[in-house]
Protein backbone atom coordinates (compact mmCIF):
# COMPACT_ATOMS: atom_id res chain seq x y z
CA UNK A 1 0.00 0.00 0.00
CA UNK A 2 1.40 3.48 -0.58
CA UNK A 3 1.45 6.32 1.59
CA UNK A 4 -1.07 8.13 0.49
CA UNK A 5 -3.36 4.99 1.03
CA UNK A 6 -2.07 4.30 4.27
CA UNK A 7 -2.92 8.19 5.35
CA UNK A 8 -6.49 7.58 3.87
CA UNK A 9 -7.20 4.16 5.72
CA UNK A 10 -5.45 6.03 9.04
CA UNK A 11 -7.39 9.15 8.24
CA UNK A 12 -10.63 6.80 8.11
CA UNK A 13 -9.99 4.97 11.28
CA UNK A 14 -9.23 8.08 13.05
CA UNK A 15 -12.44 9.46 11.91
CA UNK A 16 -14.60 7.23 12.89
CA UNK A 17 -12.75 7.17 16.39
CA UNK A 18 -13.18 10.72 16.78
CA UNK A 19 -16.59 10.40 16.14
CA UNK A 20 -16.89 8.33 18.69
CA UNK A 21 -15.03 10.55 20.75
CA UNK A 22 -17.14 13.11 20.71
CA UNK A 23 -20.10 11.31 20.93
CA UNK A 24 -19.21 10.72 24.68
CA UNK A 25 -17.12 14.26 24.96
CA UNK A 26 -17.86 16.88 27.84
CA UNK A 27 -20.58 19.99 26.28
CA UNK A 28 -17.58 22.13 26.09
CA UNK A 29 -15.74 19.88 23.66
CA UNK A 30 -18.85 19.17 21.74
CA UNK A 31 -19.79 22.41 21.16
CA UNK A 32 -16.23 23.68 20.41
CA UNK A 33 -17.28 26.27 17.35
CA UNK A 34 -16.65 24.79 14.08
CA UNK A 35 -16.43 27.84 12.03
CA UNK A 36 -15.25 31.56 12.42
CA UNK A 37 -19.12 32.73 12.39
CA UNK A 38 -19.70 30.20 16.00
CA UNK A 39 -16.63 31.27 17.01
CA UNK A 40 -17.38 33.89 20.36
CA UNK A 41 -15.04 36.68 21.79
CA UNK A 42 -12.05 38.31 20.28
CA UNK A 43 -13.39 40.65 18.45
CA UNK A 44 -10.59 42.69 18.82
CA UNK A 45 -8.33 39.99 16.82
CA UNK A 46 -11.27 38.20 14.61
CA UNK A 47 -13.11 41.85 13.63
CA UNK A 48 -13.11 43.14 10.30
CA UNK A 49 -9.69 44.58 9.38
CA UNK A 50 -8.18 43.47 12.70
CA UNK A 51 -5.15 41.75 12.69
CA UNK A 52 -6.37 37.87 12.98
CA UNK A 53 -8.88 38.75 10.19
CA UNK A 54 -6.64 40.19 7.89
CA UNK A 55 -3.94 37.45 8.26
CA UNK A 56 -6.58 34.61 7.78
CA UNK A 57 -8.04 36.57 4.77
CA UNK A 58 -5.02 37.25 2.50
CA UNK A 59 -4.04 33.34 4.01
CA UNK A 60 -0.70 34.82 5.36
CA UNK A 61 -0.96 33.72 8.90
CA UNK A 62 2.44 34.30 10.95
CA UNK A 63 3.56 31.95 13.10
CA UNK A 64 2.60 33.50 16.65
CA UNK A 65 1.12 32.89 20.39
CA UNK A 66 -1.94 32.84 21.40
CA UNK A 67 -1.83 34.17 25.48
CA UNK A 68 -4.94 34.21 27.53
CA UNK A 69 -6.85 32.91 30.61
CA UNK A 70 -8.20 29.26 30.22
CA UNK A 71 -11.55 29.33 27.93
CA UNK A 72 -10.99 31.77 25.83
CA UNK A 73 -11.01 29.81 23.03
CA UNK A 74 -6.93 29.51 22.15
CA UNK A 75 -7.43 26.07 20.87
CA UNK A 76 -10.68 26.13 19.08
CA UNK A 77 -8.80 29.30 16.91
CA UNK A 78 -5.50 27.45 16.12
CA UNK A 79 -7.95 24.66 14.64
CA UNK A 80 -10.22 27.28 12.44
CA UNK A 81 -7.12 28.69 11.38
CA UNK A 82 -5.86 25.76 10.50
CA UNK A 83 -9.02 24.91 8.37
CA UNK A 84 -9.86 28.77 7.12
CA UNK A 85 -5.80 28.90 5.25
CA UNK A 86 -6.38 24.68 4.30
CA UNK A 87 -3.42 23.91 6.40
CA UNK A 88 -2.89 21.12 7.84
CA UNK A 89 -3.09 20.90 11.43
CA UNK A 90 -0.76 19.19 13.69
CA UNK A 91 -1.61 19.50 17.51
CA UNK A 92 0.48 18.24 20.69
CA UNK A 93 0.30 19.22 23.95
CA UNK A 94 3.55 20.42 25.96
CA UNK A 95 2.33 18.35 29.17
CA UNK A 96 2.51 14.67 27.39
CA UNK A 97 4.96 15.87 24.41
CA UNK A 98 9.23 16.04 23.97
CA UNK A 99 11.52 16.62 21.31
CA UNK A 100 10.34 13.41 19.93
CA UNK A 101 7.08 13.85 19.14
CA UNK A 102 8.13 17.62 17.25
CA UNK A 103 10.38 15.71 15.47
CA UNK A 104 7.42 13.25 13.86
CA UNK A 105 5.78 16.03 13.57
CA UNK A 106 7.70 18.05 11.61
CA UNK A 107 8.44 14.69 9.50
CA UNK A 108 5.13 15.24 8.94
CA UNK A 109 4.47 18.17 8.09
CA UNK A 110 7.16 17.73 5.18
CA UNK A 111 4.98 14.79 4.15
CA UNK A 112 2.30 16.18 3.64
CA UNK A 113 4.12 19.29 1.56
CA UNK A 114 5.74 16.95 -0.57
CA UNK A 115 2.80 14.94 -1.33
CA UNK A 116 -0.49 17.78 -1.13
CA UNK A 117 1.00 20.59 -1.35
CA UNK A 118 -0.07 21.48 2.12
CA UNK A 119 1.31 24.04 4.44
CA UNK A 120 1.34 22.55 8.69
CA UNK A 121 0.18 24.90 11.55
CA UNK A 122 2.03 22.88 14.43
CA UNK A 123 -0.16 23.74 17.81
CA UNK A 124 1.18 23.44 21.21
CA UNK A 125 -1.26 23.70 23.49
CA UNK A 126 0.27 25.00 27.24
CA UNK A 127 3.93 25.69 25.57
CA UNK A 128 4.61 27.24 28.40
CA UNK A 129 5.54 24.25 29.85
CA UNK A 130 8.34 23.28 27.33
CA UNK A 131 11.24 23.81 27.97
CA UNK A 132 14.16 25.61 26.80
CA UNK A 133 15.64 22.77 24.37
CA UNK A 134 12.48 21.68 23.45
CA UNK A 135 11.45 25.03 22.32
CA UNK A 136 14.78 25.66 20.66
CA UNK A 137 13.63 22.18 18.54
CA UNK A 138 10.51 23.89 16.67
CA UNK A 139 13.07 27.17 15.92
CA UNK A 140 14.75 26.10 12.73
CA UNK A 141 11.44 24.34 11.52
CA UNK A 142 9.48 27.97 12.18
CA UNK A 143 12.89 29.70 10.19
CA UNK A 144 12.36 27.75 7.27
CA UNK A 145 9.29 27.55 6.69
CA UNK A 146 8.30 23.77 7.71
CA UNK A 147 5.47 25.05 9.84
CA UNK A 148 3.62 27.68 10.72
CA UNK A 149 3.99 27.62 14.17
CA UNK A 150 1.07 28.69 16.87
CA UNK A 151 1.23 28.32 20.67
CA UNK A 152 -0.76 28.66 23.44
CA UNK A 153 -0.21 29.56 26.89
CA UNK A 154 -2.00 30.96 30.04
CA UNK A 155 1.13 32.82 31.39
CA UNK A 156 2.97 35.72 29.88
CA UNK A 157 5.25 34.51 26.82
CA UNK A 158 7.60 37.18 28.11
CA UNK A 159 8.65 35.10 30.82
CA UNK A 160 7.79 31.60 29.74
CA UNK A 161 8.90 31.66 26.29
CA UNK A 162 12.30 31.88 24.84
CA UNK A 163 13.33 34.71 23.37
CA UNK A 164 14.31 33.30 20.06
CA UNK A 165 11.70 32.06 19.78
CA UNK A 166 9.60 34.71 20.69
CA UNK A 167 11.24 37.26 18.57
CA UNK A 168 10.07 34.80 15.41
CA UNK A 169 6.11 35.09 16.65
CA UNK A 170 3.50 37.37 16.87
CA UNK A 171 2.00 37.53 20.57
CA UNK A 172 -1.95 37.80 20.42
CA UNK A 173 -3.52 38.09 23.51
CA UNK A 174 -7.05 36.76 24.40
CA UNK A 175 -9.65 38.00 26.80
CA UNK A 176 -11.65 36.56 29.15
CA UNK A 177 -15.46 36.52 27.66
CA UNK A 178 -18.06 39.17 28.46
CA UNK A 179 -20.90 38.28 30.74
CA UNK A 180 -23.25 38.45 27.37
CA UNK A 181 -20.82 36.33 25.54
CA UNK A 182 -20.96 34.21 28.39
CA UNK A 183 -24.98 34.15 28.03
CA UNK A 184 -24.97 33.20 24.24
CA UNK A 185 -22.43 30.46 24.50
CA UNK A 186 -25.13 28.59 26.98
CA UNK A 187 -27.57 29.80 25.38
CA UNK A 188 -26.92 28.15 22.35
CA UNK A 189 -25.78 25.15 23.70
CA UNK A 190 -29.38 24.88 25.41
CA UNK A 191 -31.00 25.07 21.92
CA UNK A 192 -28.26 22.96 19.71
CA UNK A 193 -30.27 19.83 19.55
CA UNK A 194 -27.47 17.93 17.65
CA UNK A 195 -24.49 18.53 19.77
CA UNK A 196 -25.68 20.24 22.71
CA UNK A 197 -28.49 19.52 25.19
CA UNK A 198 -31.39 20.93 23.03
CA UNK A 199 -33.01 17.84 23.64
CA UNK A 200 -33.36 18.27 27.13
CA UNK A 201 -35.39 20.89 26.99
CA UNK A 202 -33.96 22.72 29.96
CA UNK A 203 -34.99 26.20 30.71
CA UNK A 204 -32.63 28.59 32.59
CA UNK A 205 -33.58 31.09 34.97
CA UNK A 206 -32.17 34.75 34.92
CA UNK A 207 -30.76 34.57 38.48
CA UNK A 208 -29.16 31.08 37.96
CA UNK A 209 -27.49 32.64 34.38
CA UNK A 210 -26.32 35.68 36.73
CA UNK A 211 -24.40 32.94 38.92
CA UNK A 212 -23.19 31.04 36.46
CA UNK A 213 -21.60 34.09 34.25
CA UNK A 214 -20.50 35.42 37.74
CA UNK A 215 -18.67 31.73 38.58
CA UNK A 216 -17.60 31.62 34.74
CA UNK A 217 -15.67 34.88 35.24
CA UNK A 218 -15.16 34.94 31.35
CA UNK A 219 -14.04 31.16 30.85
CA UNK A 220 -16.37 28.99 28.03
CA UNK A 221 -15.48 25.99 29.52
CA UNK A 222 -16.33 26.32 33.05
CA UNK A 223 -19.87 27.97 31.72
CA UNK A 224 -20.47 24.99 29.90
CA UNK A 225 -19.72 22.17 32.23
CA UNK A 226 -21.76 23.68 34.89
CA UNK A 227 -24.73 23.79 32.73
CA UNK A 228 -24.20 20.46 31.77
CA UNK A 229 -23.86 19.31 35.24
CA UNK A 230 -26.81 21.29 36.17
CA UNK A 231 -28.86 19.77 33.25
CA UNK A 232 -27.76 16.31 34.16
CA UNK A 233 -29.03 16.48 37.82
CA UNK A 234 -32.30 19.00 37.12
CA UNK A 235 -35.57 16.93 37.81
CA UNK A 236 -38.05 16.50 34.91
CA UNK A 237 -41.14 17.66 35.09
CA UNK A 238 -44.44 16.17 33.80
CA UNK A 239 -44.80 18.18 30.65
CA UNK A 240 -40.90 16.81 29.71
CA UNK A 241 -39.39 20.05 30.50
CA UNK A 242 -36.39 20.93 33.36
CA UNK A 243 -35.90 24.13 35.16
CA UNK A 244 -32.68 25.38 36.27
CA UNK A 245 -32.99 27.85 38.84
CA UNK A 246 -30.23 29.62 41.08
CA UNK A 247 -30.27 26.61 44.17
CA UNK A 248 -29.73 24.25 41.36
CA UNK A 249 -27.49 25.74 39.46
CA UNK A 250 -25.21 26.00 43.02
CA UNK A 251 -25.36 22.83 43.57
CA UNK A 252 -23.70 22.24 40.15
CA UNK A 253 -21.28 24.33 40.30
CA UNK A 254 -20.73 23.78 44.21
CA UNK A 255 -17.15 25.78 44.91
CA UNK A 256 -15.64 27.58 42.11
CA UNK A 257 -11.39 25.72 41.13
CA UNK A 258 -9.69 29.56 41.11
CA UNK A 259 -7.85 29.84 38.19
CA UNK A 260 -4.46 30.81 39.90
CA UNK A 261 -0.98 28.68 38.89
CA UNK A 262 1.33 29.28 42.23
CA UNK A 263 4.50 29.35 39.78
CA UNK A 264 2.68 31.38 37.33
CA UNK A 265 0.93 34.59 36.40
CA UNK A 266 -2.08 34.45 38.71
CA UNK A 267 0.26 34.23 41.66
CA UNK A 268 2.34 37.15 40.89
CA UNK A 269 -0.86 39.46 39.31
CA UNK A 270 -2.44 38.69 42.84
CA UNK A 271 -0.02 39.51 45.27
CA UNK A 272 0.48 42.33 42.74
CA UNK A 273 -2.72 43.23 43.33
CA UNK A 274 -2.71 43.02 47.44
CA UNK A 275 0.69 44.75 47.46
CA UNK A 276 -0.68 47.84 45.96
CA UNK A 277 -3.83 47.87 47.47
CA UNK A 278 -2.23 48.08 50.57
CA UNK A 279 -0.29 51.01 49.60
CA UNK A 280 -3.23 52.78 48.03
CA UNK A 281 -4.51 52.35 52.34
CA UNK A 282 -7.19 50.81 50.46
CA UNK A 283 -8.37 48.05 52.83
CA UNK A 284 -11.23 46.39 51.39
CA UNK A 285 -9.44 45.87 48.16
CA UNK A 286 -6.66 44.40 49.88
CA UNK A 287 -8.47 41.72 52.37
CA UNK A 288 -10.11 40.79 48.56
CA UNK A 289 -7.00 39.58 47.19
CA UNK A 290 -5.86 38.29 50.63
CA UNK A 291 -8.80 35.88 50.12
CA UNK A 292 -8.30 35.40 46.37
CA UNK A 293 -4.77 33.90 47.41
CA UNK A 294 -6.10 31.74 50.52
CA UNK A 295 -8.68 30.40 48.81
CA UNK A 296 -6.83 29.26 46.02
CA UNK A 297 -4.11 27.45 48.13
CA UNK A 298 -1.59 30.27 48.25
CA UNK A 299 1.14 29.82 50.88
CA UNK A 300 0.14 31.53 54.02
CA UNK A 301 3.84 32.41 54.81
CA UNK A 302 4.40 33.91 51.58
CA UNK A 303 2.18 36.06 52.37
CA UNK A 304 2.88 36.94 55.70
CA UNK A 305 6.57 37.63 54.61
CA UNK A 306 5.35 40.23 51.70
CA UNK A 307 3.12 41.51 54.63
CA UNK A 308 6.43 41.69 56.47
CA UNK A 309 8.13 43.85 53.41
CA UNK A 310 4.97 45.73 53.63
CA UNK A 311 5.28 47.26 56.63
CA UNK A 312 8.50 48.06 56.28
CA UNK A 313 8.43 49.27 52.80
CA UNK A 314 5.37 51.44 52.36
CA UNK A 315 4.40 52.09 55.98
CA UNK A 316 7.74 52.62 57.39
CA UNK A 317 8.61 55.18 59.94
CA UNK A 318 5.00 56.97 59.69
CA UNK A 319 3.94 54.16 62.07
CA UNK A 320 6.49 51.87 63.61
CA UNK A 321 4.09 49.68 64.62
CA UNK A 322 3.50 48.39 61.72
CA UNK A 323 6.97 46.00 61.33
CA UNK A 324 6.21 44.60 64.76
CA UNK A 325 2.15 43.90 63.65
CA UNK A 326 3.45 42.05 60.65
CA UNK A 327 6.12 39.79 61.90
CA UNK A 328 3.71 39.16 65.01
CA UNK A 329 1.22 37.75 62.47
CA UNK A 330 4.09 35.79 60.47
CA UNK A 331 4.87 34.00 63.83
CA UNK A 332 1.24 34.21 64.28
CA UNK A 333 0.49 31.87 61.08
CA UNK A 334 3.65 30.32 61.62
CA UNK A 335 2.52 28.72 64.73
CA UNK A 336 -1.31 28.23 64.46
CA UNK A 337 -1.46 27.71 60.95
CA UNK A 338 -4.26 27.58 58.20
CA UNK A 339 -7.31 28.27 58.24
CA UNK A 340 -7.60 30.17 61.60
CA UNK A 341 -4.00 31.54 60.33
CA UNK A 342 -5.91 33.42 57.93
CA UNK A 343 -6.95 35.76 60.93
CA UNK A 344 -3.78 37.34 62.13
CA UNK A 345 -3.21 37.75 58.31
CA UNK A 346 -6.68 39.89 58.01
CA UNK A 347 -5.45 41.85 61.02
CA UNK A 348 -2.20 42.86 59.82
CA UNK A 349 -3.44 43.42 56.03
CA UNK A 350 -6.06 45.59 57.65
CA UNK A 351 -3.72 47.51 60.08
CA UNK A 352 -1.32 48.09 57.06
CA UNK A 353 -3.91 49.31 54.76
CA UNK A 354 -5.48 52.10 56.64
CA UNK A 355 -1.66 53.22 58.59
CA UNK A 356 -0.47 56.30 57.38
CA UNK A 357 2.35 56.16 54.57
CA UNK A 358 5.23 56.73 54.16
CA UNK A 359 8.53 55.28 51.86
CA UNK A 360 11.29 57.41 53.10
CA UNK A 361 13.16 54.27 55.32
CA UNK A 362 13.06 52.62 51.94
CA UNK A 363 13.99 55.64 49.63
CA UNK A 364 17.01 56.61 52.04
CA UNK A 365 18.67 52.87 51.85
CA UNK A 366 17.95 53.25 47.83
CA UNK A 367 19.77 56.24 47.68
CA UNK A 368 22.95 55.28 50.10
CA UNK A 369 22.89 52.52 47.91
CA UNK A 370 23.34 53.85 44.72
CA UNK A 371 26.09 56.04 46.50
CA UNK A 372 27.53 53.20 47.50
CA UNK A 373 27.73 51.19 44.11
CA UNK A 374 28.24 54.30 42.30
CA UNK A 375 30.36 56.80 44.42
CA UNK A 376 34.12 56.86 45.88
CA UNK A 377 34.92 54.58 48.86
CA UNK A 378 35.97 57.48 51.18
CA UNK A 379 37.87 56.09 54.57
CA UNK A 380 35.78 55.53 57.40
CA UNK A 381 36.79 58.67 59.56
CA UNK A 382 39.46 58.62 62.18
CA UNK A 383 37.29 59.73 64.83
CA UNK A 384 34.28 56.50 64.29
CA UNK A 385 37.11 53.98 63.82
CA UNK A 386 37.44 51.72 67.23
CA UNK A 387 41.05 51.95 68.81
CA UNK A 388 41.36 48.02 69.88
CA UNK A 389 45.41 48.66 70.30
CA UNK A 390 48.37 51.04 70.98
CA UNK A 391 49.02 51.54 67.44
CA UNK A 392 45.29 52.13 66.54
CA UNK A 393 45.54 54.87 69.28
CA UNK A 394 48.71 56.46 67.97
CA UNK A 395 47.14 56.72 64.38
CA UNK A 396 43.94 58.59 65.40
CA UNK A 397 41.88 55.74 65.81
CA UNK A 398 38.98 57.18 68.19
CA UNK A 399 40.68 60.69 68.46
CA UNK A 400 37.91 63.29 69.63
CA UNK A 401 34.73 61.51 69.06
CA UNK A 402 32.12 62.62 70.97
CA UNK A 403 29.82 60.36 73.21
CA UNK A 404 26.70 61.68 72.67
CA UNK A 405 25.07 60.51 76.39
CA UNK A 406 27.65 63.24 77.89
CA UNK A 407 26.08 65.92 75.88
CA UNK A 408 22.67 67.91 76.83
CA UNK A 409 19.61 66.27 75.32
CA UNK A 410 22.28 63.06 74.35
CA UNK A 411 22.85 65.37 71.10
CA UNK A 412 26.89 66.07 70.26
CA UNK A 413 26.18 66.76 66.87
CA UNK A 414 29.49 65.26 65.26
CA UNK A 415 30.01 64.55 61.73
CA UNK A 416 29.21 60.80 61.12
CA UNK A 417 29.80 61.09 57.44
CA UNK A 418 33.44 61.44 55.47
CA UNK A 419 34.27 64.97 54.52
CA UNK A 420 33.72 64.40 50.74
CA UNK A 421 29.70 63.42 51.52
CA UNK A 422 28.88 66.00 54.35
CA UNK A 423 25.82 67.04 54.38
CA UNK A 424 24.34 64.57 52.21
CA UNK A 425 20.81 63.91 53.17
CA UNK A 426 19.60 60.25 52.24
CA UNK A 427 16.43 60.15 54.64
CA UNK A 428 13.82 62.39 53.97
CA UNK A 429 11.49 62.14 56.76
CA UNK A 430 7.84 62.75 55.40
CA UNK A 431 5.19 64.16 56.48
CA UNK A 432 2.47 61.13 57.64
CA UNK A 433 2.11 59.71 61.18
CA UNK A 434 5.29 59.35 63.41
CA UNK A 435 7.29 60.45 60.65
CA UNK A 436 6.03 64.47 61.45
CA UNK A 437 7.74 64.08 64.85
CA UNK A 438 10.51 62.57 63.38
CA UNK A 439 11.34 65.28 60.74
CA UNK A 440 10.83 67.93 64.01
CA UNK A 441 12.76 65.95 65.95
CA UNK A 442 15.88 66.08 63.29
CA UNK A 443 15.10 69.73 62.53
CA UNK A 444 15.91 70.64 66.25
CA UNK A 445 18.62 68.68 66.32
CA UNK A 446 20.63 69.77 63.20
CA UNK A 447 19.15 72.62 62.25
CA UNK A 448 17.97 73.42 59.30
CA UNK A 449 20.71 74.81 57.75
CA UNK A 450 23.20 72.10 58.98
CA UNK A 451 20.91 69.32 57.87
CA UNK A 452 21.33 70.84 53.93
CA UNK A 453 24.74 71.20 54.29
CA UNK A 454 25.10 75.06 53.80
């Protein structure tokens, strides 16, 4: 038998198992859009004279990366792709797949050139997860023109893919679905009789759609399965119809699986999110995202250490407090642990969030850094040097430094710094909280004049 024939007898036999396939699939693979016109969302790729559009149209499709939250439809668009430019489509996932698999594959792909005259899109679905020499094995194959490569991934290709390879791709990114997108997605696949649940003749109520677009937070697939799920378990009624109201539709979805990778996006967007809310002494946004990351699994002492940064970061000397709040509620967590951990955690988010502000601890070690790394090395002068020995002494070591506990108000008001940096202010006290009597405080002491250097 020839190739060709072989390919047409496989081709056969894989039909008729993927018809069987999805027979038996979840709703969300059966109703996986088979053209550009079912396709939902993206309008800002897919609209007329967008980019997507305009690449599929003229058939020149760049190899690229599709980047966006799960159920957005990534896969679904590699495939119409695929079928819209007649190219055939090659799809492996980075979990299951090595270099051995892109190698058949791109055997394949010259197959099929050499005997159809087809161009390959070769898919990998989470490429995130590749890694570096397995990405570096679809480069030359993208370079010469083997395959048209598309990926897909969930966390920022800036980060999780190389460079190379990234610098030979477009990066398209995907949004979550609207609420109404949401709604005609299950909507439709309540009426689709031949792959969706049409035949059940299930009803949905407005309140349980609210819930379910609310749980769905823009992800197809999660929309679908719970209204499957809800379907499934709705009683029937006499007249052969089922109602799906909010209590039912709960109970299907019971407790919402967070989308949030601890090595990934979600965790550092979220603690993003909680850092800055805290600064912004915006306390209800901030115990939000502190229960975002709990209830997705986050570490609690991850937390409690950034809590610990926190404090000493952004509310600094305008409330001392605050350092001794957070690493109280680090050994708090430490010791009780999770879930009644999560309390001490609320406290000190809280306390943080509505303490007055104030950088200038942090701002002064940034500056006496960059002095450091960037300025002379002056000598340590004579004066703050210890004299440990006779020949310490003799040199100067300790000569006329002033112990400031002999002096009225324990002041003595000695130059600390070396000559070539006197009067170089690195803390600027502000003006929130403690910090007002601290900038008094070093006002009387210096002077005002003194303190500038003049």
């Amino acid at each position: 038998m020839t190739q060709r024939g072989m390919r047409k007898e496989q081709t056969l036999f894989e039909h008729v198992r993927r018809q069987h396939e999805d027979e038996n699939a979840p709703l969300a693979a059966r109703m996986r859009p088979r053209t550009l016109q079912e396709y939902v969302g993206q309008r800002h790729l897919l609209g007329e004279g967008h980019v997507l559009e305009r690449a599929i149209r003229t058939g020149q499709v760049p190899s690229m990366v599709l980047w966006g939250p799960p159920g957005t439809g990534k896969t679904t668009l590699a495939r119409l792709v695929a079928g819209l430019t007649k190219s055939h489509f090659i799809g492996v996932s980075a979990v299951t797949s090595g270099v051995a698999d892109l190698r058949q594959a791109v055997e394949e792909a010259r197959e099929i050139r050499a005997t159809e005259d087809l161009g390959t899109i070769l898919f990998v679905d989470e490429v995130h997860r590749f890694n570096k020499a397995q990405q570096d094995a679809i480069l030359p194959h993208v370079e010469n023109g083997t395959v048209t490569f598309i990926g897909a991934t969930t966390e920022n290709p800036s980060f999780e893919v190389i460079s190379a390879l990234l610098s030979r791709t477009r990066v398209l990114t995907l949004h979550p679905l609207s609420d109404d997108e949401i709604a005609h997605v299950v909507r439709h696949a309540l009426a689709d009789t031949e792959r969706g649940l049409g035949n059940e003749n299930a009803t949905l109520d407005p309140d349980a759609l609210a819930f379910l677009q609310e749980v769905a937070s823009g992800d197809a697939r999660v929309a679908l399965n719970g209204i499957e799920l809800a379907t499934e378990i709705a009683l029937r009624h006499p007249d052969g119809t089922k109602r799906i109201d909010r209590p039912l539709m709960e109970e299907a979805l019971q407790r919402r699986a967070l989308h949030y990778d601890k090595a990934g996006d979600s965790h550092y967007d979220t603690i993003s999110a909680f850092i800055k809310s805290v600064r912004a002494s915006d306390p209800d946004a901030a115990v939000y995202w502190l229960a975002r990351m709990l209830e997705a699994g986050e570490d609690p002492l991850f937390i409690a250490r950034r809590i610990v940064i926190l404090a000493a970061e952004d509310v600094g000397m305008a409330d001392p407090h605050a350092l001794p709040v957070a690493v109280a509620a680090q050994q708090a967590v430490h010791f009780v642990g999770l879930p009644e951990g999560a309390i001490p955690l609320a406290e000190a988010t809280v306390y943080l969030a509505t303490a007055p502000k104030s950088n200038a601890s942090y701002m002064a070690l940034n500056r006496a850094m960059d002095e450091v790394r960037t300025g002379r090395q002056h000598p340590v002068p004579l004066h703050l040097r210890n004299a440990v020995t006779g020949l310490m002494r003799n040199l100067g070591y300790g000569a006329d430094y002033k112990y400031a506990h002999d002096y009225k108000g324990h002041f003595a008001g000695q130059q600390n710094l070396p000559d070539e940096l006197a009067g170089k202010r690195f803390y600027e006290p502000g003006d929130q909280g403690y910090e007002q009597t601290v900038r008094q405080r070093l006002e009387a002491w210096w002077g005002k004049a003194k303190r500038e250097g003049a």
